[in-house]
N, C-alpha and C. Protein backbone atom coordinates (compact mmCIF):
# COMPACT_ATOMS: atom_id res chain seq x y z
N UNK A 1 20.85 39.22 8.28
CA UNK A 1 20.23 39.03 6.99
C UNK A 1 20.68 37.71 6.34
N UNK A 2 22.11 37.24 6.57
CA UNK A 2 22.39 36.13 5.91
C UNK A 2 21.68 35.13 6.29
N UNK A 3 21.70 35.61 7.82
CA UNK A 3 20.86 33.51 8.79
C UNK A 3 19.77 33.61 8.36
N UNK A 4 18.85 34.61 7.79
CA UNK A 4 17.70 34.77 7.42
C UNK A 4 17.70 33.83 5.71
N UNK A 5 18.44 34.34 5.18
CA UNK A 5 18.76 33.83 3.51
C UNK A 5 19.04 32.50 3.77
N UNK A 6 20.31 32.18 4.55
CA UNK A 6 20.50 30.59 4.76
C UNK A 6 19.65 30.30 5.57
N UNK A 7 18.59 30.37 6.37
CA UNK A 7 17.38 29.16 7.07
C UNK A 7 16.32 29.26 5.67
N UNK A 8 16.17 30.04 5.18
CA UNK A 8 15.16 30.08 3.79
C UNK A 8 15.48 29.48 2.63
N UNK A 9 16.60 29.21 2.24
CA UNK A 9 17.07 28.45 1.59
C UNK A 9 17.45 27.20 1.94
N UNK A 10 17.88 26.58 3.15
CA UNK A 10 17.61 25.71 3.35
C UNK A 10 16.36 24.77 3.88
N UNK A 11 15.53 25.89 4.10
CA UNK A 11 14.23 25.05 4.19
C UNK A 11 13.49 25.18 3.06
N UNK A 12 14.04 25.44 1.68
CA UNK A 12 13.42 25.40 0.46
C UNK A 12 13.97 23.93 -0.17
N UNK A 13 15.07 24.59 -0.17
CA UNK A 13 15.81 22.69 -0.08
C UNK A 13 15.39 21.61 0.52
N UNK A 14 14.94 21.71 1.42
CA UNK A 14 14.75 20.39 2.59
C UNK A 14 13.27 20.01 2.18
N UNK A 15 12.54 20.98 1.97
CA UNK A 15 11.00 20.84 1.56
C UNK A 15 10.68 20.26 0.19
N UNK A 16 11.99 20.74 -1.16
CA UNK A 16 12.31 19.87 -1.99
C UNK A 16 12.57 18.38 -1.83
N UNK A 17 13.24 18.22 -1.31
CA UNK A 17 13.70 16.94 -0.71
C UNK A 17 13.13 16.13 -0.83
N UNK A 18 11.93 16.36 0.34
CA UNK A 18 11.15 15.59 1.12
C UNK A 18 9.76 15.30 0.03
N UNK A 19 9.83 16.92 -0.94
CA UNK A 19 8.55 16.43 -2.52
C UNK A 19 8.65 15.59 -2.98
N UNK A 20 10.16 15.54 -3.02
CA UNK A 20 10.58 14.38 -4.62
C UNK A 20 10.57 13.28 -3.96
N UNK A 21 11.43 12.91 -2.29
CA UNK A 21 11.69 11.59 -1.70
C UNK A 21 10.14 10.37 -1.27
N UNK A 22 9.18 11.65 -0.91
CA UNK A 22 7.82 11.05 -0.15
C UNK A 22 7.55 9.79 -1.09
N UNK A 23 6.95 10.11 -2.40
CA UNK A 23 6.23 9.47 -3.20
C UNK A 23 6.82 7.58 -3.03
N UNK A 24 8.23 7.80 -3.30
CA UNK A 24 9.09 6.58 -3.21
C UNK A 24 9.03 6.22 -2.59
N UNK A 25 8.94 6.85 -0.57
CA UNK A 25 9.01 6.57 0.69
C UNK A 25 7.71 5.92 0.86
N UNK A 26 6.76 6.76 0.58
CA UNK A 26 5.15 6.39 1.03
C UNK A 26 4.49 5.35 0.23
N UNK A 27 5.47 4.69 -0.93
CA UNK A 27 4.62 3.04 -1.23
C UNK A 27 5.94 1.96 -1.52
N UNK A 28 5.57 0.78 -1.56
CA UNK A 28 6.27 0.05 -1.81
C UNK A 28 6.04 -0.55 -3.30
N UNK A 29 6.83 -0.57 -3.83
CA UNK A 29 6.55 -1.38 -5.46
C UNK A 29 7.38 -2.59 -5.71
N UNK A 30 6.93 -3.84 -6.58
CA UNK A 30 7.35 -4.85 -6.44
C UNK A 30 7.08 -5.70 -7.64
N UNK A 31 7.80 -6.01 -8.69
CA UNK A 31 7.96 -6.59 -9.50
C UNK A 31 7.14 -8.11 -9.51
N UNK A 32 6.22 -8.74 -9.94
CA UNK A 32 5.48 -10.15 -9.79
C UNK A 32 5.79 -10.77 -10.54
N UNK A 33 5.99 -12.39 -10.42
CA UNK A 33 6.12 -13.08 -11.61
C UNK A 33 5.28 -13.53 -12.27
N UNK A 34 4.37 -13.27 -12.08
CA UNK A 34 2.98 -13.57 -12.47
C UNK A 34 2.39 -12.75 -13.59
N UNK A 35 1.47 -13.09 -14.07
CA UNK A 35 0.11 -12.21 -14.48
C UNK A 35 -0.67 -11.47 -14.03
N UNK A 36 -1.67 -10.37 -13.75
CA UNK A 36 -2.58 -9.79 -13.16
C UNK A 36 -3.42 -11.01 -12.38
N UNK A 37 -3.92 -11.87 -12.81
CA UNK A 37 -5.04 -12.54 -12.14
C UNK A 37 -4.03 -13.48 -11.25
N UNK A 38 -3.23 -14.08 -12.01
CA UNK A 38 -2.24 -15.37 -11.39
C UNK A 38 -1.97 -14.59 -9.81
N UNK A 39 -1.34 -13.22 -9.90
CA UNK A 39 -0.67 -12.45 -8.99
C UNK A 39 -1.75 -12.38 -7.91
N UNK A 40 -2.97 -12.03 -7.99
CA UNK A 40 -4.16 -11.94 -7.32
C UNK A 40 -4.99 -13.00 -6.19
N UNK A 41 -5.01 -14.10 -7.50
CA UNK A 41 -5.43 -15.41 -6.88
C UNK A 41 -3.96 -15.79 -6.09
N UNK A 42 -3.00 -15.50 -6.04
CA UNK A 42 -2.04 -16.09 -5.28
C UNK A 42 -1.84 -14.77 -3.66
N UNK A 43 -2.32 -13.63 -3.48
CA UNK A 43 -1.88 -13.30 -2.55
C UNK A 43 -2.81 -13.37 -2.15
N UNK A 44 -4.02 -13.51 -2.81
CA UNK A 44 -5.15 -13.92 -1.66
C UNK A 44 -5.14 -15.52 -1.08
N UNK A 45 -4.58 -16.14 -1.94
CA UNK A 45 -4.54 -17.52 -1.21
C UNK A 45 -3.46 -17.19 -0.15
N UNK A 46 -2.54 -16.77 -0.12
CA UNK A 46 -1.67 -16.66 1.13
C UNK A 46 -2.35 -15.81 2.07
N UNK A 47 -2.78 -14.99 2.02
CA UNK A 47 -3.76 -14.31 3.16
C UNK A 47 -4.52 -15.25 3.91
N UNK A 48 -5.32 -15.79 3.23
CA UNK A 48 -6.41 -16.61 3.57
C UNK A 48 -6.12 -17.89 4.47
N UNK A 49 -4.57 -17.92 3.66
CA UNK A 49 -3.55 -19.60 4.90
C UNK A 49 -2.91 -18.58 5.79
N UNK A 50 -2.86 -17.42 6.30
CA UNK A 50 -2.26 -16.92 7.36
C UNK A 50 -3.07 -16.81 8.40
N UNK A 51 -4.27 -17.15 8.32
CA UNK A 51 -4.77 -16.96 9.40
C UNK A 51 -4.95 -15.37 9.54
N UNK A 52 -6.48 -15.15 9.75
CA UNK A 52 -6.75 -14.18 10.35
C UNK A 52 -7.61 -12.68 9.57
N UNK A 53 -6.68 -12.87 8.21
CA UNK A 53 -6.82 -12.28 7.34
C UNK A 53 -7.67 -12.40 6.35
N UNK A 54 -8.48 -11.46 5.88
CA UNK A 54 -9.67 -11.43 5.14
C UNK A 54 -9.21 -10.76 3.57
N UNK A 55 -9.61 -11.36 3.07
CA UNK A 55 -10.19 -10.35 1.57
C UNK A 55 -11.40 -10.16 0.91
N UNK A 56 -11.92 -8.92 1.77
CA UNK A 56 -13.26 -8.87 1.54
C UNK A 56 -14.20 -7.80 0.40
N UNK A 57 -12.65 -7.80 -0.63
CA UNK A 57 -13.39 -7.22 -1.97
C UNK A 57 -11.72 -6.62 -2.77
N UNK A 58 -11.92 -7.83 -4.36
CA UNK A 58 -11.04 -7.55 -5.20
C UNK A 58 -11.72 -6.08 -5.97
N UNK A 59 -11.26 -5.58 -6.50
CA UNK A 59 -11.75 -4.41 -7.06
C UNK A 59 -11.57 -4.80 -8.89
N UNK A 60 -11.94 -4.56 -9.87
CA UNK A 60 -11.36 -4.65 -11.20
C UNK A 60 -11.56 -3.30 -11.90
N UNK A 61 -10.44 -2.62 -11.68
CA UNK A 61 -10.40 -1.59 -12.46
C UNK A 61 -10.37 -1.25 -13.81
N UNK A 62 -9.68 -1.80 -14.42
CA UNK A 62 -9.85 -2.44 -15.68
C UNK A 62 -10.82 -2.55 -16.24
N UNK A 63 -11.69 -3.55 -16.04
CA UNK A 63 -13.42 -3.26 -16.35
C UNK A 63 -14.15 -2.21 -16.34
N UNK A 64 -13.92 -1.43 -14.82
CA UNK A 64 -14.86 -0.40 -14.69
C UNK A 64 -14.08 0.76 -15.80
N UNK A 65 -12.90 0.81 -16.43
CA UNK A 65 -12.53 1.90 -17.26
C UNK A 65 -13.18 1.37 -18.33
N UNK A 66 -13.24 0.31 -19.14
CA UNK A 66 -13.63 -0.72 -20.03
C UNK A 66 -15.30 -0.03 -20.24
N UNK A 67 -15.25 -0.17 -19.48
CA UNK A 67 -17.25 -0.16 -18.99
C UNK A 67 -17.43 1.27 -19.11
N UNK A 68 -16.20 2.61 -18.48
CA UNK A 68 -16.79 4.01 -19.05
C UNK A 68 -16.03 4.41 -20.91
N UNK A 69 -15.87 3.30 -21.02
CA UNK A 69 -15.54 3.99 -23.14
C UNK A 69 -13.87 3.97 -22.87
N UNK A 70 -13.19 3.64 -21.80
CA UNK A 70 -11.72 3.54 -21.80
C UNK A 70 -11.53 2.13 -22.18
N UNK A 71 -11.63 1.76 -23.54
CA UNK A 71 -11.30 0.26 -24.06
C UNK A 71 -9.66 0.08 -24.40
N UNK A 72 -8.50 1.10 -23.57
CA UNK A 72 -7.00 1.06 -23.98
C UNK A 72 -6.61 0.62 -22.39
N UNK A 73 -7.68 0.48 -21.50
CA UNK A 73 -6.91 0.13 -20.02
C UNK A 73 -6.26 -1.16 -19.74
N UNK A 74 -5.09 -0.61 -19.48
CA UNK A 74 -4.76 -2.39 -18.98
C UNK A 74 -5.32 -2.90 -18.00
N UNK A 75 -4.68 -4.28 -17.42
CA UNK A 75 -5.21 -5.06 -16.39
C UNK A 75 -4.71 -4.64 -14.94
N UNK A 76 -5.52 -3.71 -14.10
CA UNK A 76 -5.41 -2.95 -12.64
C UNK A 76 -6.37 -3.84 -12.02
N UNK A 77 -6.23 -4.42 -10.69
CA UNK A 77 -6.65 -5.17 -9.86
C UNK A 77 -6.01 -4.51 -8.31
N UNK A 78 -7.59 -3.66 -7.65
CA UNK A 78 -6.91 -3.41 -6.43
C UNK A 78 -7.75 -4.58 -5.48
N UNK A 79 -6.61 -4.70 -4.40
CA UNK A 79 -6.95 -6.26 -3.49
C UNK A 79 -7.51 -5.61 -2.13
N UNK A 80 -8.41 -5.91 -0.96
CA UNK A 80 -8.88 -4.98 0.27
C UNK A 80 -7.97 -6.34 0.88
N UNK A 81 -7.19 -6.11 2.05
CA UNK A 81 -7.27 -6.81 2.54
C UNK A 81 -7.51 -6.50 4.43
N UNK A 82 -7.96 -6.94 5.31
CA UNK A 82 -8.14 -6.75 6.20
C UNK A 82 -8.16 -8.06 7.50
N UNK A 83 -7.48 -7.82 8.16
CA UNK A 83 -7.30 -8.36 9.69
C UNK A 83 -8.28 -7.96 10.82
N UNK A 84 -9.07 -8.23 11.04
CA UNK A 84 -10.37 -7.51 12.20
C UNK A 84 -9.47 -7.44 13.19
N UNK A 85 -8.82 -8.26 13.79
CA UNK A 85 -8.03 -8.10 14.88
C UNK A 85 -7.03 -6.69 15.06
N UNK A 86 -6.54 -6.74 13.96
CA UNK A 86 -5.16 -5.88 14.16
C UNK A 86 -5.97 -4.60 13.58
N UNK A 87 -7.25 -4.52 13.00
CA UNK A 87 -8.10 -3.19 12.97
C UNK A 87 -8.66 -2.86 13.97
N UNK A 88 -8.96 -3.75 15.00
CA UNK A 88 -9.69 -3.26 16.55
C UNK A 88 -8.98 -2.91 17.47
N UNK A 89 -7.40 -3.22 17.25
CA UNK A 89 -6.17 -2.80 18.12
C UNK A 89 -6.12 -1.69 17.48
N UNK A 90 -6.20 -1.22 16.20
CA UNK A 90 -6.04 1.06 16.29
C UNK A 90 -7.31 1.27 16.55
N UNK A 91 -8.23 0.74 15.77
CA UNK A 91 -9.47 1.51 16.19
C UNK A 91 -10.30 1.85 17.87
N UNK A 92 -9.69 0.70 18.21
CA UNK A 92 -10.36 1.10 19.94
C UNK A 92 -10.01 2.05 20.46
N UNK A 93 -9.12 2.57 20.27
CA UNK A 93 -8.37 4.23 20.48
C UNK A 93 -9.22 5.03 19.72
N UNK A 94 -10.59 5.70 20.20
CA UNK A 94 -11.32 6.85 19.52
C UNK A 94 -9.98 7.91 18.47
N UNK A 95 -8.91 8.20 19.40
CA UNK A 95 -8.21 9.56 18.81
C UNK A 95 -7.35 8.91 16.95
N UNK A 96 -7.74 7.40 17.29
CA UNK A 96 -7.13 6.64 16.29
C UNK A 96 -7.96 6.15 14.92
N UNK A 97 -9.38 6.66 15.19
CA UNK A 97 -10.37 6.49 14.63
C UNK A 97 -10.00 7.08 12.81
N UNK A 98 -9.23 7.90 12.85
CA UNK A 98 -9.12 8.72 11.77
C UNK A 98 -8.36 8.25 10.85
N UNK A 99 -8.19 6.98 11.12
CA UNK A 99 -7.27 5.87 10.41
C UNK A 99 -8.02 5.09 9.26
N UNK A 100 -9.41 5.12 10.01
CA UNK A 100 -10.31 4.28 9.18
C UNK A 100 -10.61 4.50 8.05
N UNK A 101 -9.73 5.96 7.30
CA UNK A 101 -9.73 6.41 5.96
C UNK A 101 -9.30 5.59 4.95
N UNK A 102 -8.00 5.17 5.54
CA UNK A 102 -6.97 4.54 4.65
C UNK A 102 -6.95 2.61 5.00
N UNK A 103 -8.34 2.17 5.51
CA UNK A 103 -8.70 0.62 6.01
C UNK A 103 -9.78 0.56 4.81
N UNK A 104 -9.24 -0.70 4.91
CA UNK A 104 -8.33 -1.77 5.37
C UNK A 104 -7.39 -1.33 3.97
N UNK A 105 -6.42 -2.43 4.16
CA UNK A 105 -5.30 -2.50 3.50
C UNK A 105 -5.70 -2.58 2.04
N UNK A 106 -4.68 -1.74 1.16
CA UNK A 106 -5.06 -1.97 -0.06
C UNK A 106 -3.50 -2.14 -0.99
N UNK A 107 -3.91 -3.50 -2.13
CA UNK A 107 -2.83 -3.78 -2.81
C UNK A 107 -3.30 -4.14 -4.30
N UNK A 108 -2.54 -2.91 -4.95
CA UNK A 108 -2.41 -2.72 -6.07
C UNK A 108 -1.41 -3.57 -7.28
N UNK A 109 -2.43 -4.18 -8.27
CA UNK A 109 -1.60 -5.43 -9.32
C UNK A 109 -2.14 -4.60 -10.50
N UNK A 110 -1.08 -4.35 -11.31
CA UNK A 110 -1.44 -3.81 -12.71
C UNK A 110 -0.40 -4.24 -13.44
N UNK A 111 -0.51 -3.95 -14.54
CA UNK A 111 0.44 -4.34 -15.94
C UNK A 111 0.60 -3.11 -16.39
N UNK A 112 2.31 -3.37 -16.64
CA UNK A 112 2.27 -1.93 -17.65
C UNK A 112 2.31 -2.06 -18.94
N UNK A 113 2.73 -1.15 -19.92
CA UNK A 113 2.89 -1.13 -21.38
C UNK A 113 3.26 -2.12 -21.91
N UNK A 114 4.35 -2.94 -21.45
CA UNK A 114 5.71 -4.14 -21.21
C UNK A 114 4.90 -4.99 -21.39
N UNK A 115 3.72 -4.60 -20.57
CA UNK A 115 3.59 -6.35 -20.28
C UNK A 115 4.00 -6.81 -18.78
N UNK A 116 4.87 -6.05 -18.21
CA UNK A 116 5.35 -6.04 -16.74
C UNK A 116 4.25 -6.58 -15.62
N UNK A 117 4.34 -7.10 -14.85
CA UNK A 117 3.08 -6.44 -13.96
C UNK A 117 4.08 -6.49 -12.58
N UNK A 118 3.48 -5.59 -11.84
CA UNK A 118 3.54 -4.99 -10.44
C UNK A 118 2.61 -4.62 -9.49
N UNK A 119 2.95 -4.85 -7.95
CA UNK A 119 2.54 -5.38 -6.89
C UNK A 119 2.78 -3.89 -5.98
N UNK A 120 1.92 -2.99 -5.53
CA UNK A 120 2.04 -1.87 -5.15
C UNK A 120 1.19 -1.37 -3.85
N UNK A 121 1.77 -1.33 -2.81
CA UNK A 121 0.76 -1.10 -1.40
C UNK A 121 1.63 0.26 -0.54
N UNK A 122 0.92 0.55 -0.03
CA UNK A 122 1.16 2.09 1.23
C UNK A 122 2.56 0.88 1.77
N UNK A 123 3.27 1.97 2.72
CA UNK A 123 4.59 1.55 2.99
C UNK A 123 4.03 2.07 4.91
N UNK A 124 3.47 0.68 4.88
CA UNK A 124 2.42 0.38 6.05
C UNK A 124 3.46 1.42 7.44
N UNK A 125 4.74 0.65 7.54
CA UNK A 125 5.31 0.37 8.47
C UNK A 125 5.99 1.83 8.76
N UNK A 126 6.46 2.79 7.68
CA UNK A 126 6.76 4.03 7.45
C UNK A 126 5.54 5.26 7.97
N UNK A 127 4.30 4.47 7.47
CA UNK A 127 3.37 5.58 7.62
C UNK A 127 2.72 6.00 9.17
N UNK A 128 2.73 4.63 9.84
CA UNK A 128 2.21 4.06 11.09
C UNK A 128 3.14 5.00 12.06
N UNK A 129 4.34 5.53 11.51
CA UNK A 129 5.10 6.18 12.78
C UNK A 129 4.77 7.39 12.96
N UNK A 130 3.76 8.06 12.24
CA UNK A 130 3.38 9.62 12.80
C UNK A 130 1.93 9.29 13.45
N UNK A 131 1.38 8.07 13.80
CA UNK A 131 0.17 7.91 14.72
C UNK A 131 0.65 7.37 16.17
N UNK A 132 1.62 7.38 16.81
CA UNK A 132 1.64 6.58 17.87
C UNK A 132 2.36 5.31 17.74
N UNK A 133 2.40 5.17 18.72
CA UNK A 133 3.28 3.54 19.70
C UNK A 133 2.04 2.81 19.31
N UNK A 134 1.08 2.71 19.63
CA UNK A 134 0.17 1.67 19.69
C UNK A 134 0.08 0.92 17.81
N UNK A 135 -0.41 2.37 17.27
CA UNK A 135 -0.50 2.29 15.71
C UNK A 135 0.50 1.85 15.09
N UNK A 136 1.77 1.88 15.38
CA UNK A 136 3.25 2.09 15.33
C UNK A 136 2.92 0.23 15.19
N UNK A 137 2.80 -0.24 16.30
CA UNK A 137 3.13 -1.71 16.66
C UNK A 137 2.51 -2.51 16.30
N UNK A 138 1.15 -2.20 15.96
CA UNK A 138 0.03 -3.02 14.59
C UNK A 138 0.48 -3.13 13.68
N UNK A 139 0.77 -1.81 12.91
CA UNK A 139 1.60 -1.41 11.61
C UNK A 139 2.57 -2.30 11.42
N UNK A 140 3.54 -2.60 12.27
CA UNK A 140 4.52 -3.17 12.16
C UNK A 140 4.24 -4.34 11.78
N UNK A 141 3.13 -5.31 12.27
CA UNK A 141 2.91 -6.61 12.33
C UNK A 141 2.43 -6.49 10.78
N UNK A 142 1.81 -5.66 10.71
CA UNK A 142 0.46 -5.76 9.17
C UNK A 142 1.89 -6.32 8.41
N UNK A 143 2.62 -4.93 8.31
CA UNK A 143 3.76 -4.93 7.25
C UNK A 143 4.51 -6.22 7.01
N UNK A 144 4.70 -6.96 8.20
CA UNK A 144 5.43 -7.94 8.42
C UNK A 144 4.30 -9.21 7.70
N UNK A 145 3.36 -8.82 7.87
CA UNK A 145 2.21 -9.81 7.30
C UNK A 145 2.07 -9.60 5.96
N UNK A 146 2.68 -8.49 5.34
CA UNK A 146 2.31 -8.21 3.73
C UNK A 146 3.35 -8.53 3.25
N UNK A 147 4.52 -8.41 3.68
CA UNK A 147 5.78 -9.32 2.98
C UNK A 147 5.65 -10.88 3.12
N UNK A 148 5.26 -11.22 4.16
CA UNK A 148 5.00 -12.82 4.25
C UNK A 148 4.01 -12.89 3.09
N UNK A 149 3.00 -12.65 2.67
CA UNK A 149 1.84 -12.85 1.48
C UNK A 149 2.70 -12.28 0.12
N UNK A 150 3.66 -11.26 0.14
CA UNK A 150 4.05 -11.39 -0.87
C UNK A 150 4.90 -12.11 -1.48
N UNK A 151 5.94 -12.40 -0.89
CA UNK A 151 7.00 -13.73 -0.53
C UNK A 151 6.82 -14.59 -1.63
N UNK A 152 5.78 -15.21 -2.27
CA UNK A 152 6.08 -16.57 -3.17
C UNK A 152 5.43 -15.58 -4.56
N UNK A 153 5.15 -14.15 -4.23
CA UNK A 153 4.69 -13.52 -5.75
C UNK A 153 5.36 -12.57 -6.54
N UNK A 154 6.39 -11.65 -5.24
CA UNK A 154 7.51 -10.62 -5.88
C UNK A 154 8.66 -11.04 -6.33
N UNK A 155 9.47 -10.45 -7.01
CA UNK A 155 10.74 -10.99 -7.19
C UNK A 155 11.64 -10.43 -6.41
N UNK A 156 12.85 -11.38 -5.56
CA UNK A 156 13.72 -10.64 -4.54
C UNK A 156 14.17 -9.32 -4.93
């Protein structure tokens, strides 16, 4: 009866854990020195000098709240960004297809209350390890490609 009480309690614990830890785990957040737009026009210009990389639709959230009677929204700017290459390396794997939910890449610039603004994307390189080696090793590169673009906009 006890191993029964202690595996149940510790997998109440562990399942806690993992509620509170995910959220932190599963994005990356990043302080900008910038403005909303400054922050924007600058990681798309670094995309665009890396070669390879596309941005093929800023989003303005902001507006569209603006536009339904939410005239208190701050300035939210989500960025698409996408690599055809390093999307045809998961996607050619049919069983990998199911990826195409969360494509292309998306990076989030908003302002808070402060005045702050911040730089906020999936935690590419973390997430990529429950799809495979293949997904695993794209992932890796993307990630490595989203710190290089963020590089002249976050603060160390």
């Amino acid at each position: 009866m006890s191993f029964v009480l202690g595996f149940l309690v510790g997998f109440i614990v562990a399942g806690a854990a993992v509620w509170f830890a995910m959220p932190k785990l599963m994005f990356i957040i990043r302080k900008s020195r910038y403005d909303v737009d400054e922050t924007v026009e600058k990681i798309q210009a670094a995309a665009e000098r890396m070669g390879g990389w596309q941005v093929p639709k800023i989003y303005n959230i902001q507006q569209s709240l603006i536009k339904a009677g939410h005239t208190d929204a701050t300035p939210l700017r989500i960025m698409s960004l996408c690599h055809p290459h390093h999307a045809y390396a998961v996607l050619e794997d049919e069983k990998n297809r199911l990826i195409s939910s969360i494509m292309p890449c998306r990076v989030g610039i908003y302002a808070m209350d402060n005045g702050e603004v911040y730089v906020a994307m999936m935690n590419s390189g973390l997430m990529s390890k429950m799809f495979g080696p293949q997904v695993a090793r794209v992932m890796k590169e993307v990630s490595e490609d989203e710190e290089r673009m963020l590089a002249a906009v976050v603060e160390p």
